[in-house]
C-alpha atoms as a PDB file:
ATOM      1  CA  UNK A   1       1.699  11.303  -5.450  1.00  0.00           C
ATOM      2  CA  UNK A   2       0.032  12.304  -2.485  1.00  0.00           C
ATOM      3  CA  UNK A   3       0.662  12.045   0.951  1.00  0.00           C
ATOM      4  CA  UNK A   4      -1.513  10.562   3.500  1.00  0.00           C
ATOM      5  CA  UNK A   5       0.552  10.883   6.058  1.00  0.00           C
ATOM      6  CA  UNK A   6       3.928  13.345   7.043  1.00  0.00           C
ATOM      7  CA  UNK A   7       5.888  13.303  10.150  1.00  0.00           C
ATOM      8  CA  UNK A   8       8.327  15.838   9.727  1.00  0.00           C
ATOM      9  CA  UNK A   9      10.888  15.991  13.120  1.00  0.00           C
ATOM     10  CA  UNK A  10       8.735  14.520  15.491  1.00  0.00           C
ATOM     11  CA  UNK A  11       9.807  14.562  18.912  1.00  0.00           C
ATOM     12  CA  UNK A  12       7.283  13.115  22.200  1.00  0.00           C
ATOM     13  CA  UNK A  13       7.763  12.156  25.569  1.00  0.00           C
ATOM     14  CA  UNK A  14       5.636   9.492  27.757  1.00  0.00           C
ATOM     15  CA  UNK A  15       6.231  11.158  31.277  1.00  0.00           C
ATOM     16  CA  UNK A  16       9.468  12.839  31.669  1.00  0.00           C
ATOM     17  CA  UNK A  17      11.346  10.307  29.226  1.00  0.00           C
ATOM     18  CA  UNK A  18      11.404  11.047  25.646  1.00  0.00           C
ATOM     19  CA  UNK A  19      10.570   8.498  23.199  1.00  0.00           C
ATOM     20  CA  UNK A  20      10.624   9.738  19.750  1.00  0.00           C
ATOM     21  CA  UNK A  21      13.139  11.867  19.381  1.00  0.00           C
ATOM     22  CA  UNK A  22      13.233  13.218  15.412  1.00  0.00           C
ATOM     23  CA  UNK A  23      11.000  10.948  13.500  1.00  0.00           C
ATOM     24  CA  UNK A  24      10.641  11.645  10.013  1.00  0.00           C
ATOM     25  CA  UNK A  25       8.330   9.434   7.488  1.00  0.00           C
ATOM     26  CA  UNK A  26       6.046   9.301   4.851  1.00  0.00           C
ATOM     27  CA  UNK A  27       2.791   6.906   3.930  1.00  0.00           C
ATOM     28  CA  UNK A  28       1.549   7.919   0.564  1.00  0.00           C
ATOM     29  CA  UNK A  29      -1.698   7.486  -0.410  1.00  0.00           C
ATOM     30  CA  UNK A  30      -3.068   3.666  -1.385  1.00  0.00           C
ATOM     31  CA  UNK A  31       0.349   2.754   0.459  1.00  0.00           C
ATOM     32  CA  UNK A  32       1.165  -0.034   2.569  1.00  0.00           C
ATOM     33  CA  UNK A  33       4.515   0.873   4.968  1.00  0.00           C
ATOM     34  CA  UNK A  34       5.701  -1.212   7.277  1.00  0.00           C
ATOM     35  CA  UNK A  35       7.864  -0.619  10.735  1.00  0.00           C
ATOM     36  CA  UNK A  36      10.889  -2.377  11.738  1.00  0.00           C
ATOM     37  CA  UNK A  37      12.510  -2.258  15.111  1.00  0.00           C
ATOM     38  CA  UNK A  38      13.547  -3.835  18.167  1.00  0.00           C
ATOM     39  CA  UNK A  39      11.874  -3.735  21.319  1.00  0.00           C
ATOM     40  CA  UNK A  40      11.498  -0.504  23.265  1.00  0.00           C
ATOM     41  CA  UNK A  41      12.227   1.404  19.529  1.00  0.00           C
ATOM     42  CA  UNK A  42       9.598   3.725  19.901  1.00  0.00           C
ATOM     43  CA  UNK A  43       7.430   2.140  17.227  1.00  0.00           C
ATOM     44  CA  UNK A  44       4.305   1.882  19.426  1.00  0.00           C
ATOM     45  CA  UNK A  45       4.510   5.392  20.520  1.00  0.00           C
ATOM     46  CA  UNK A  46       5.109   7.158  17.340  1.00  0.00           C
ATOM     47  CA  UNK A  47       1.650   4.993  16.562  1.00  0.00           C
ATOM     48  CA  UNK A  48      -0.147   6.420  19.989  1.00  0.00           C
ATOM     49  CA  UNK A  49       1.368   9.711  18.931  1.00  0.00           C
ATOM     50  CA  UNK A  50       0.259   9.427  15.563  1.00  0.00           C
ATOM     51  CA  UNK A  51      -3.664   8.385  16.864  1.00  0.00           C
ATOM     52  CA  UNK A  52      -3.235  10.763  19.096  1.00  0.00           C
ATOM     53  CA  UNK A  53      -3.842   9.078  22.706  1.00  0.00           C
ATOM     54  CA  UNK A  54      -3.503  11.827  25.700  1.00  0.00           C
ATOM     55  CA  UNK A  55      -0.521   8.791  27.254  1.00  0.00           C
ATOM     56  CA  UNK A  56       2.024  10.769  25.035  1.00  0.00           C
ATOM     57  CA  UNK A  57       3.151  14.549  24.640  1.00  0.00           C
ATOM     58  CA  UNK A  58       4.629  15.998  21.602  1.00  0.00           C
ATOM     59  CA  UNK A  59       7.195  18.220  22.423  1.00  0.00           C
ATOM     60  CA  UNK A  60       8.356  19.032  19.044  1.00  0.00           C
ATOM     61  CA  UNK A  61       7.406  18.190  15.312  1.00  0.00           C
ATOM     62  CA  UNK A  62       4.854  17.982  12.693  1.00  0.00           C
ATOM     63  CA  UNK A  63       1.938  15.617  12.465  1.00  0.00           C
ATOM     64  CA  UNK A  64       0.521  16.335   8.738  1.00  0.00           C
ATOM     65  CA  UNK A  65      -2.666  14.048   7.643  1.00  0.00           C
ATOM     66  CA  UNK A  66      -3.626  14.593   4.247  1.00  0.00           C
ATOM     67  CA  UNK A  67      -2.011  18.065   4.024  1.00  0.00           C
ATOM     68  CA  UNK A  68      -3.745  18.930   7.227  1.00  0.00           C
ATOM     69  CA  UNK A  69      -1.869  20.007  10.626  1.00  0.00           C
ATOM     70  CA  UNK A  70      -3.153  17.351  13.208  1.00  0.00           C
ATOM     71  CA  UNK A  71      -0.567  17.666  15.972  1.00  0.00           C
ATOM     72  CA  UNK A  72      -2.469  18.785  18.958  1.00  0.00           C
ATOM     73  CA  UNK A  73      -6.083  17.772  17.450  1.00  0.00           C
ATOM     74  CA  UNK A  74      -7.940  15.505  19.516  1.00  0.00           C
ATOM     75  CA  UNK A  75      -8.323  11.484  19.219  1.00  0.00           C
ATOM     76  CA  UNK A  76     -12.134  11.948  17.863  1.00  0.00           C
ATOM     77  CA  UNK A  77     -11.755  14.656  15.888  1.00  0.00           C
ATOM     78  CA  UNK A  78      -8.503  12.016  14.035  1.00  0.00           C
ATOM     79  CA  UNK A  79     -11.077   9.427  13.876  1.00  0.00           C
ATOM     80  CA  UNK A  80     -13.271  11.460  11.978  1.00  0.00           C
ATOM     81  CA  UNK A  81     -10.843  12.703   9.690  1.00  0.00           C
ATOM     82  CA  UNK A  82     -10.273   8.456   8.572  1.00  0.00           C
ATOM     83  CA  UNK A  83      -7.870   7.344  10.908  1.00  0.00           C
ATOM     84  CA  UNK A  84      -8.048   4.289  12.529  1.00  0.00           C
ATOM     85  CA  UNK A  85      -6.088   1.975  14.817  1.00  0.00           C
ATOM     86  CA  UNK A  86      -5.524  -1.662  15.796  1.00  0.00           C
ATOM     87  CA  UNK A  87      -3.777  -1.817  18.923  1.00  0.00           C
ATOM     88  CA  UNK A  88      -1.327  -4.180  20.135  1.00  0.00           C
ATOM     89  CA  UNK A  89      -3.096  -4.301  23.973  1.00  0.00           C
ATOM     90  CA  UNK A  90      -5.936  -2.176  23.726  1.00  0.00           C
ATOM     91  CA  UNK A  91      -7.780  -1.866  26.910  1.00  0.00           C
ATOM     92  CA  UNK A  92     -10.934  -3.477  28.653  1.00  0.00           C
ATOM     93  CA  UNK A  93     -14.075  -0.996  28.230  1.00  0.00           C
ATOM     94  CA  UNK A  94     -16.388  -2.080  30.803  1.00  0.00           C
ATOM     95  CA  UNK A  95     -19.859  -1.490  30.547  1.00  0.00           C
ATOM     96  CA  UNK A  96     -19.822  -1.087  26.860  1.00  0.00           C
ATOM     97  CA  UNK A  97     -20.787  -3.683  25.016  1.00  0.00           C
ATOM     98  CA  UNK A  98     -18.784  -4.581  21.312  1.00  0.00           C
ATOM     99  CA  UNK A  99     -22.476  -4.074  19.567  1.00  0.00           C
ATOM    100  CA  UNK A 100     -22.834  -0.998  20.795  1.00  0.00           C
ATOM    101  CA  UNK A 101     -19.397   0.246  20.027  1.00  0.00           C
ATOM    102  CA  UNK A 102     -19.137  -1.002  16.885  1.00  0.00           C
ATOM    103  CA  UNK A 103     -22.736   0.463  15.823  1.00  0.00           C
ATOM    104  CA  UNK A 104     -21.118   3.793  17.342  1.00  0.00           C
ATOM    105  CA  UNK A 105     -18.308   3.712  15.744  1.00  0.00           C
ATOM    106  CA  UNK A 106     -19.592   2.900  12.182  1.00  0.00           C
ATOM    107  CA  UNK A 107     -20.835   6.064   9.749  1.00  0.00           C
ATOM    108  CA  UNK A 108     -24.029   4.220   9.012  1.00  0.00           C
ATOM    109  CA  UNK A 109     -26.312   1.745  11.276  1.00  0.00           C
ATOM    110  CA  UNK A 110     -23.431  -0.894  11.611  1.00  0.00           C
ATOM    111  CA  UNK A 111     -25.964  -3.644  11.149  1.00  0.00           C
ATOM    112  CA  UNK A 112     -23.847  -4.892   7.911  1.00  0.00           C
ATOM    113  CA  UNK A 113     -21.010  -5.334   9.864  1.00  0.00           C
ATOM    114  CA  UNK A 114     -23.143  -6.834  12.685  1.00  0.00           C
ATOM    115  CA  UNK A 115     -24.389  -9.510  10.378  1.00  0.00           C
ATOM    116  CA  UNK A 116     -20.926 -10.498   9.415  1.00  0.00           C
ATOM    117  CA  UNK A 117     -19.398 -11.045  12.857  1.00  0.00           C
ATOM    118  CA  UNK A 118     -19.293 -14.385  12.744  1.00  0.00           C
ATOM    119  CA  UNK A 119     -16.868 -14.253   9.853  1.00  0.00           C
ATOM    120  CA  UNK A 120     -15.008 -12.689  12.108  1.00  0.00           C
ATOM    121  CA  UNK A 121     -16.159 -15.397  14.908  1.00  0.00           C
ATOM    122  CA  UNK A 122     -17.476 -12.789  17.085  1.00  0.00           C
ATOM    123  CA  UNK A 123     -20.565 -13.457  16.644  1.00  0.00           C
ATOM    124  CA  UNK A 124     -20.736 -15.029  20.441  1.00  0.00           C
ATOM    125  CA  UNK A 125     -19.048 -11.765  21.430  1.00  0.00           C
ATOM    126  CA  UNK A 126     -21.561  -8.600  20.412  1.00  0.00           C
ATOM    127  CA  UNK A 127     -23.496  -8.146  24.024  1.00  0.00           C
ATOM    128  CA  UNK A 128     -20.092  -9.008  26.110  1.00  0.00           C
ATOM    129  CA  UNK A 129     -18.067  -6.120  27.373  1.00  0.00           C
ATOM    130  CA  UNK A 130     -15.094  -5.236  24.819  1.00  0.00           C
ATOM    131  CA  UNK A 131     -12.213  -6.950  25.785  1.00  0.00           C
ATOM    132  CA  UNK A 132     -13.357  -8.175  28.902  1.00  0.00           C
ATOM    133  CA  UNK A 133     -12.000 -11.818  29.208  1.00  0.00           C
ATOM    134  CA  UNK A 134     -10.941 -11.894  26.024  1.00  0.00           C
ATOM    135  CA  UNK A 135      -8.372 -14.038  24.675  1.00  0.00           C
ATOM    136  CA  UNK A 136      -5.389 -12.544  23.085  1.00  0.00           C
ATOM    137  CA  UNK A 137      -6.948 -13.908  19.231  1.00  0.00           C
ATOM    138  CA  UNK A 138     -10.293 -12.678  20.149  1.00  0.00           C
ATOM    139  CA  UNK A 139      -9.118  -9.126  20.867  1.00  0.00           C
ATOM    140  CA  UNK A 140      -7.357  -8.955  17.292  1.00  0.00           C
ATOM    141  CA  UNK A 141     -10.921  -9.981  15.854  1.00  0.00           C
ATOM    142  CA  UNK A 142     -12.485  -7.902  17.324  1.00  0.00           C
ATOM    143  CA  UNK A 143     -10.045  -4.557  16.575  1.00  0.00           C
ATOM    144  CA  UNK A 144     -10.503  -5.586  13.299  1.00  0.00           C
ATOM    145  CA  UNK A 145     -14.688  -5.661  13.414  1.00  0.00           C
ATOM    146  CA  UNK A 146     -14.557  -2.502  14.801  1.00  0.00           C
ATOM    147  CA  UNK A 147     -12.204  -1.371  11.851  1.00  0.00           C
ATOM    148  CA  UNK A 148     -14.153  -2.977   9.571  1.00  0.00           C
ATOM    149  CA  UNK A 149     -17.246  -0.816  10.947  1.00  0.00           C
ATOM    150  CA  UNK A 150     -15.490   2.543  10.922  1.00  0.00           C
ATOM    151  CA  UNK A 151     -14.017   1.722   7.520  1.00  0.00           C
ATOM    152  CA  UNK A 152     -10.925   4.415   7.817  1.00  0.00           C
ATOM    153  CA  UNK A 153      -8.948   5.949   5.289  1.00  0.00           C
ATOM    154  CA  UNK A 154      -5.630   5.508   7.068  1.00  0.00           C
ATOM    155  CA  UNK A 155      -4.435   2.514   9.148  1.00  0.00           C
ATOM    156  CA  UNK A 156      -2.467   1.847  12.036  1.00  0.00           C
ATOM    157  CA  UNK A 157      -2.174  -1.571  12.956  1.00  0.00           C
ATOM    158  CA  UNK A 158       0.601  -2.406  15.743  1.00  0.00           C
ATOM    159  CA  UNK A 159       1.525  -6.056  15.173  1.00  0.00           C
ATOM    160  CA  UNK A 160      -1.571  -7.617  14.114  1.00  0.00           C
ATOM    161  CA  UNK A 161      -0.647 -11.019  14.223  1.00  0.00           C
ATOM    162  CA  UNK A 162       1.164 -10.946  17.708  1.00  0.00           C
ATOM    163  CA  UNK A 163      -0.584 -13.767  19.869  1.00  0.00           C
ATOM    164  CA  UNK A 164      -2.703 -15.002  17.253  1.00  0.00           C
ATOM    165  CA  UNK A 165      -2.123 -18.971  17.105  1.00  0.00           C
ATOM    166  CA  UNK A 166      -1.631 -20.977  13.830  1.00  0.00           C
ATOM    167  CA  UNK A 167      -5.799 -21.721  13.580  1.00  0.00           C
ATOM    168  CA  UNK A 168      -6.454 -17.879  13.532  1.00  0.00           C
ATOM    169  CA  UNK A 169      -4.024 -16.793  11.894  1.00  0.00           C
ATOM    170  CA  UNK A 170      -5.282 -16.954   8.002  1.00  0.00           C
ATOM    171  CA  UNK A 171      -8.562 -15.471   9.216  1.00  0.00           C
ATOM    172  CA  UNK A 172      -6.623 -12.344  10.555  1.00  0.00           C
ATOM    173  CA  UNK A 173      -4.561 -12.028   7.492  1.00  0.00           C
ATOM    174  CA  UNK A 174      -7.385 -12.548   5.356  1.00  0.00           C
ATOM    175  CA  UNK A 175      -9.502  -9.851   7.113  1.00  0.00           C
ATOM    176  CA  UNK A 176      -6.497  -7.537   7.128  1.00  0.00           C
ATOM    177  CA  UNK A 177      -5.925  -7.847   3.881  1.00  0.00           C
ATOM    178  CA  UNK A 178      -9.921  -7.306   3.214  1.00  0.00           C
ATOM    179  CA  UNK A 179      -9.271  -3.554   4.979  1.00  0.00           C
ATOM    180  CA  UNK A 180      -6.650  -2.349   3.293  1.00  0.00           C
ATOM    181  CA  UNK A 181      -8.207  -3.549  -0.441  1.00  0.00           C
ATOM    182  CA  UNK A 182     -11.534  -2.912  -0.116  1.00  0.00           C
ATOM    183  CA  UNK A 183     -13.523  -4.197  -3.473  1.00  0.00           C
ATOM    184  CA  UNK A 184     -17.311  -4.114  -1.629  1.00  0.00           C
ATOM    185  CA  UNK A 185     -19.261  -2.914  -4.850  1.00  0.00           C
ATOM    186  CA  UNK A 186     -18.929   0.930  -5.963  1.00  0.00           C
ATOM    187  CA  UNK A 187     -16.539   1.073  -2.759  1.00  0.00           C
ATOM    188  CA  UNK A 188     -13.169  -0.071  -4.493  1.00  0.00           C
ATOM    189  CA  UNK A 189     -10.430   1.758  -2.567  1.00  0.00           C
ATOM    190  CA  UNK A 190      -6.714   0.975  -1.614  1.00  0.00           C
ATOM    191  CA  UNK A 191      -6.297   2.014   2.345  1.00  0.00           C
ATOM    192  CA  UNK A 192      -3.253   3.838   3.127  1.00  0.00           C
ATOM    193  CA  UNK A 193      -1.558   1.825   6.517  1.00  0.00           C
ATOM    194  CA  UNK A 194       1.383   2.020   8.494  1.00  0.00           C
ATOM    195  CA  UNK A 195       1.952  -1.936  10.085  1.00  0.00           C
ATOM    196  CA  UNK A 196       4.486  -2.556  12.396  1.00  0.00           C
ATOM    197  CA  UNK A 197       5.572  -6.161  12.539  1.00  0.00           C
ATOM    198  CA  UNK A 198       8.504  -8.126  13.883  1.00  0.00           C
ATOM    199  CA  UNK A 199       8.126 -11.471  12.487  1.00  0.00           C
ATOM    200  CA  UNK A 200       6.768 -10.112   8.847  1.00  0.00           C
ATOM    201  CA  UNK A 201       4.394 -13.123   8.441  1.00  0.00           C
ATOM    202  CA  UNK A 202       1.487 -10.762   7.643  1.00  0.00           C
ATOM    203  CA  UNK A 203       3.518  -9.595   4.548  1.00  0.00           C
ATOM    204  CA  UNK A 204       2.258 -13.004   3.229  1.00  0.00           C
ATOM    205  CA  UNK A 205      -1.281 -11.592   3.494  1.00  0.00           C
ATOM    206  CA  UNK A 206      -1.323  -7.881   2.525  1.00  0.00           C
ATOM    207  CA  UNK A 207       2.542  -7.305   1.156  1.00  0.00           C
ATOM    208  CA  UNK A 208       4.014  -3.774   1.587  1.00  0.00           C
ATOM    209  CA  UNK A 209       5.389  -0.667  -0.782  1.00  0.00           C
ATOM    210  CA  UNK A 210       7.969   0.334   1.436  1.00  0.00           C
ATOM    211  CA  UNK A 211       9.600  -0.663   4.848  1.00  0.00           C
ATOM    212  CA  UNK A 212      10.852   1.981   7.490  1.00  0.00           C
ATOM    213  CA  UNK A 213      13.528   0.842  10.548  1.00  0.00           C
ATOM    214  CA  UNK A 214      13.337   2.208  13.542  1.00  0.00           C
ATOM    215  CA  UNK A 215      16.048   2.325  16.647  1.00  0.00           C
ATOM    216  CA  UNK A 216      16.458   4.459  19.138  1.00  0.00           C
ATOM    217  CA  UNK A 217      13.236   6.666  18.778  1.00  0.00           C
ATOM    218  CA  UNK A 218      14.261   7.741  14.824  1.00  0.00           C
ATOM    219  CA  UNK A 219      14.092   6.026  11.451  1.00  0.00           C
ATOM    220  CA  UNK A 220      17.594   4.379  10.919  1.00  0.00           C
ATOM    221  CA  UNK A 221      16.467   3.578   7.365  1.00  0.00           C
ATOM    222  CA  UNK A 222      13.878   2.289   4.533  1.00  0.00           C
ATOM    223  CA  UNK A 223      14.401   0.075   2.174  1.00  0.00           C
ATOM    224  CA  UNK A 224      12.385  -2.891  -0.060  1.00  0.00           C
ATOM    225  CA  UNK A 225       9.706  -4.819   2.984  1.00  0.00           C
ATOM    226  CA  UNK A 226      11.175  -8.494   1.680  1.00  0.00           C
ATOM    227  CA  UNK A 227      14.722  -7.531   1.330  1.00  0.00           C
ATOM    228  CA  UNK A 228      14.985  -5.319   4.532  1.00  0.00           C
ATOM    229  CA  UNK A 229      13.227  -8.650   6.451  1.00  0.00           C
ATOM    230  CA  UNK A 230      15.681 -10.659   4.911  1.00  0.00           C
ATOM    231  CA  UNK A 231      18.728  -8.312   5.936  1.00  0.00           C
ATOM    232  CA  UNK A 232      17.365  -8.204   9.564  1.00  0.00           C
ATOM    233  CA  UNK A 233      16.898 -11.842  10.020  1.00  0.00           C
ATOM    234  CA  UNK A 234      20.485 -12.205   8.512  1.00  0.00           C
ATOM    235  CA  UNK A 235      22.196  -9.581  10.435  1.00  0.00           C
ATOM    236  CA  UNK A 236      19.967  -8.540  13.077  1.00  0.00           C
ATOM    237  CA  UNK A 237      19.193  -4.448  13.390  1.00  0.00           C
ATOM    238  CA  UNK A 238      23.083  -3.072  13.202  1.00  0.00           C
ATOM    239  CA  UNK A 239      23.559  -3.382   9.697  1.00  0.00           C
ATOM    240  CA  UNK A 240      20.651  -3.331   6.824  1.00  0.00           C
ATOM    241  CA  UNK A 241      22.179  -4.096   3.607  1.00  0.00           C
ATOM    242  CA  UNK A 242      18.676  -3.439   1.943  1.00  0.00           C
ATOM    243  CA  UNK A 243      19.015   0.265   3.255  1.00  0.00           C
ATOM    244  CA  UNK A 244      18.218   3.229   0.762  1.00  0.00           C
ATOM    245  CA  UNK A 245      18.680   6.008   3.226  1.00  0.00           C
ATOM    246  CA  UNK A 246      20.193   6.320   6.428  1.00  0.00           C
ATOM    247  CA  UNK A 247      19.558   8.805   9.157  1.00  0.00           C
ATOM    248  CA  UNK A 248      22.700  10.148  11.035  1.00  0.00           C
END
């Protein structure tokens, strides 16, 4: 099988504190992983580390993407490799407007994706600035237009249905979902992603191959998604019963 993704010891500091400190893990390709882990884990740095973003410093470690070293390269150069990233709180970009981005960001014109925004219900949204005044729901659409535009290979999505209320929350599942199976005519592909989630509920949209646990910047363990959800609901993040390794 081969692998998308490697990160082999991975150590990286925001600042003078460390963060990650010895992550190992594994997304195959056509895989769906997800991330477990309390707050303040480290899951949403190893995913800035991963992308690359200039807020974190490796200090040690591997970053391997498809066989390739891409620990120091920069965000860009990761995008255009097919790596792509839904952020938790992504930040305002003033002056741009989403049209513009997302006709920038996608490898042809991006008018297909601009004539399907209002699937997305963005289609009110295209000449305002990204993110500016947006609502917590509208930010996850549009992440996932943009997405959608860039069509990646590999997937990061940190907690994609944080904030989103009950009305949304089938569309963003759904349009999850459409990323990571894409069946557009002569396109049919499985996307390899990495999702961190805390509640799980968008494991009733895309499901998931394997599950990894963080705690305390490294992978405590990986296990079944549904059975290591179950475990951590029961028991909380001390003891996974679901487990099939455990790092020491």
């Amino acid at each position: 099988m081969v692998e998308m993704l490697k990160v082999v010891d991975l150590h990286a500091s925001a600042g003078e504190r460390e963060i990650l400190k010895g992550v190992d893990l594994t997304v195959n390709e056509g895989e769906t992983c997800v991330l477990f882990g309390p707050n303040g884990s480290g899951k949403s740095t190893l995913m800035s580390t991963i992308m690359g973003y200039s807020t974190i410093t490796v200090t040690s470690g591997q970053i391997l993407y498809k066989g390739v070293d891409i620990t120091d390269m920069p965000v860009d150069e990761r995008a255009k490799m097919g790596i792509g990233m839904m952020m938790q709180r992504p930040p305002n970009i003033y002056g741009v407007k989403l049209g513009d981005l997302i006709r920038a960001s996608s490898p042809d014109s991006g008018d297909e994706v601009i004539g399907e925004a209002d699937k997305f219900k963005m289609e009110g949204f295209l000449d305002r600035e990204v993110n500016v005044g947006f609502s917590g729901g509208e930010i996850k659409r549009s992440e996932l237009l943009q997405l959608t535009a860039q069509r990646p290979e590999f997937i990061l999505l940190d907690e994609p249905e944080s904030g989103v209320d009950l009305e949304n929350i089938d569309l963003i599942g759904n349009k999850v979902h459409d990323l990571l199976f894409d069946t557009c005519p002569g396109k049919q592909r499985h996307v390899s992603s990495l999702v961190i989630t805390h509640t799980g509920q968008i494991l009733d949209y895309i499901g998931a191959d394997k599950a990894y646990v963080m705690k305390n910047g490294r992978i405590q363990c990986s296990g079944n998604p549904l059975e290591l959800l179950r475990d951590i609901k029961k028991n909380g993040y001390g003891e996974c019963d679901s487990c099939q390794i455990i790092k020491l």
